[in-house]
Protein backbone atom coordinates (compact mmCIF):
# COMPACT_ATOMS: atom_id res chain seq x y z
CA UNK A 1 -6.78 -17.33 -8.16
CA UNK A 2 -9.15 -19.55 -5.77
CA UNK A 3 -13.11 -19.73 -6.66
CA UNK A 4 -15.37 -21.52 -4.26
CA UNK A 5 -19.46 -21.72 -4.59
CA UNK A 6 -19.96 -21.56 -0.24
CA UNK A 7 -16.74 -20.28 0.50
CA UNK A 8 -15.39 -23.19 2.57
CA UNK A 9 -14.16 -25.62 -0.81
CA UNK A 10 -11.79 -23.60 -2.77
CA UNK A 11 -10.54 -25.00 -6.34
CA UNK A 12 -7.61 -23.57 -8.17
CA UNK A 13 -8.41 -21.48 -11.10
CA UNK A 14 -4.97 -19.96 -12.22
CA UNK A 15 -1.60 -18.71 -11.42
CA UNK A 16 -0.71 -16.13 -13.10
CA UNK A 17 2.56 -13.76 -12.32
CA UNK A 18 4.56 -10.43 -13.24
CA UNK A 19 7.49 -10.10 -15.87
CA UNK A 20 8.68 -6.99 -14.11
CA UNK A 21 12.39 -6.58 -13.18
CA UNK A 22 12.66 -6.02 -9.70
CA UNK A 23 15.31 -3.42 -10.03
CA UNK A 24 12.94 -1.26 -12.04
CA UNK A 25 11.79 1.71 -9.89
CA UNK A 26 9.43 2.46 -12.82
CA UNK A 27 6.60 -0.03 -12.63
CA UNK A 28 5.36 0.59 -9.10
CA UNK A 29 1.92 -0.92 -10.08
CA UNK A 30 0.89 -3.92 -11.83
CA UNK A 31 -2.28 -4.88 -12.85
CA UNK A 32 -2.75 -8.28 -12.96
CA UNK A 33 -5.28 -10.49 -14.71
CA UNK A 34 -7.00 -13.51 -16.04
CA UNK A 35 -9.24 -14.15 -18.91
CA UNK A 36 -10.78 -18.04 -18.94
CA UNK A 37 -10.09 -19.81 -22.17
CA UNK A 38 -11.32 -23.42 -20.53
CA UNK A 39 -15.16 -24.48 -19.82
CA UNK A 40 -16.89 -21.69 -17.56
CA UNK A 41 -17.20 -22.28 -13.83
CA UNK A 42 -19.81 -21.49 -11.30
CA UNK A 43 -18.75 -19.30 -8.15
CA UNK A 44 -19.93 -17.23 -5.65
CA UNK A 45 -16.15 -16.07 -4.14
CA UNK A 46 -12.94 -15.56 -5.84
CA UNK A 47 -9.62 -15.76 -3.63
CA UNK A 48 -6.17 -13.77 -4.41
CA UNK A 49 -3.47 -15.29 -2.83
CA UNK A 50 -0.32 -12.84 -3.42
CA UNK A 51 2.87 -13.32 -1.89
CA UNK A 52 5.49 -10.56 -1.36
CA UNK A 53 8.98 -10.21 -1.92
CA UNK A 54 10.17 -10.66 2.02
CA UNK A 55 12.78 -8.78 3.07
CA UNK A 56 13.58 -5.96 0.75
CA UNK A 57 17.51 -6.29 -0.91
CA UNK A 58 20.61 -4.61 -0.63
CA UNK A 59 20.40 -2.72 -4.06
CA UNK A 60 16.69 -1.31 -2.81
CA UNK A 61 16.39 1.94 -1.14
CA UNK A 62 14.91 0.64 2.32
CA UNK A 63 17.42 -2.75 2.21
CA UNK A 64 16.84 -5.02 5.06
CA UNK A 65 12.72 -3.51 5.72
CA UNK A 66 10.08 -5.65 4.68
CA UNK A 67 8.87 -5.57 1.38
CA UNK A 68 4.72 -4.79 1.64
CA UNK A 69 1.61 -5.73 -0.95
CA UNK A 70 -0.74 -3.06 -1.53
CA UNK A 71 -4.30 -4.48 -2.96
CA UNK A 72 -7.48 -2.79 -3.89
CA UNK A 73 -10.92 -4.33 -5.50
C-alpha cells in the first residue's frame, strides 16, 4: 500500500501478502488487509499495487494462459 496527500508523492505504507498455496483450488478469494500499529498518517489517496502470478503453470487447469487479478473497492 501507497498513500499520498496530492496524489503525485506517494510514500510506502505496507506490504503485506497471502499464505495461500497456489495449488489450492479452494481459496479463490482473498481478502487482504492492513491495520496501522505505527504513528497515524495524513492522506487523501491510497494506492494498491498487486502483482499477478504471470503465466499460469503446468499443474493449473488453463497451463500456459495468463494468470489475471480481479479487484473491487
Amino acid at each position: 500500500y501507497l498513500f499520498s496527500t496530492d496524489g503525485k508523492d506517494w510514500q510506502a505504507l505496507a506490504v503485506v501478502g497471502h499464505n495461500k498455496e497456489d495449488r489450492n483450488y479452494d481459496h479463490i478469494f482473498h481478502d487482504f488487509e492492513y491495520t496501522s500499529s505505527g504513528l497515524p498518517v495524513k492522506a487523501r489517496y491510497i494506492r494498491v499495487v498487486a502483482k499477478n502470478y504471470g503465466l499460469l503453470p503446468e499443474w493449473h487447469l488453463g497451463n500456459g494462459g495468463k494468470a489475471w487479478i480481479f479487484a473491487d473497492e
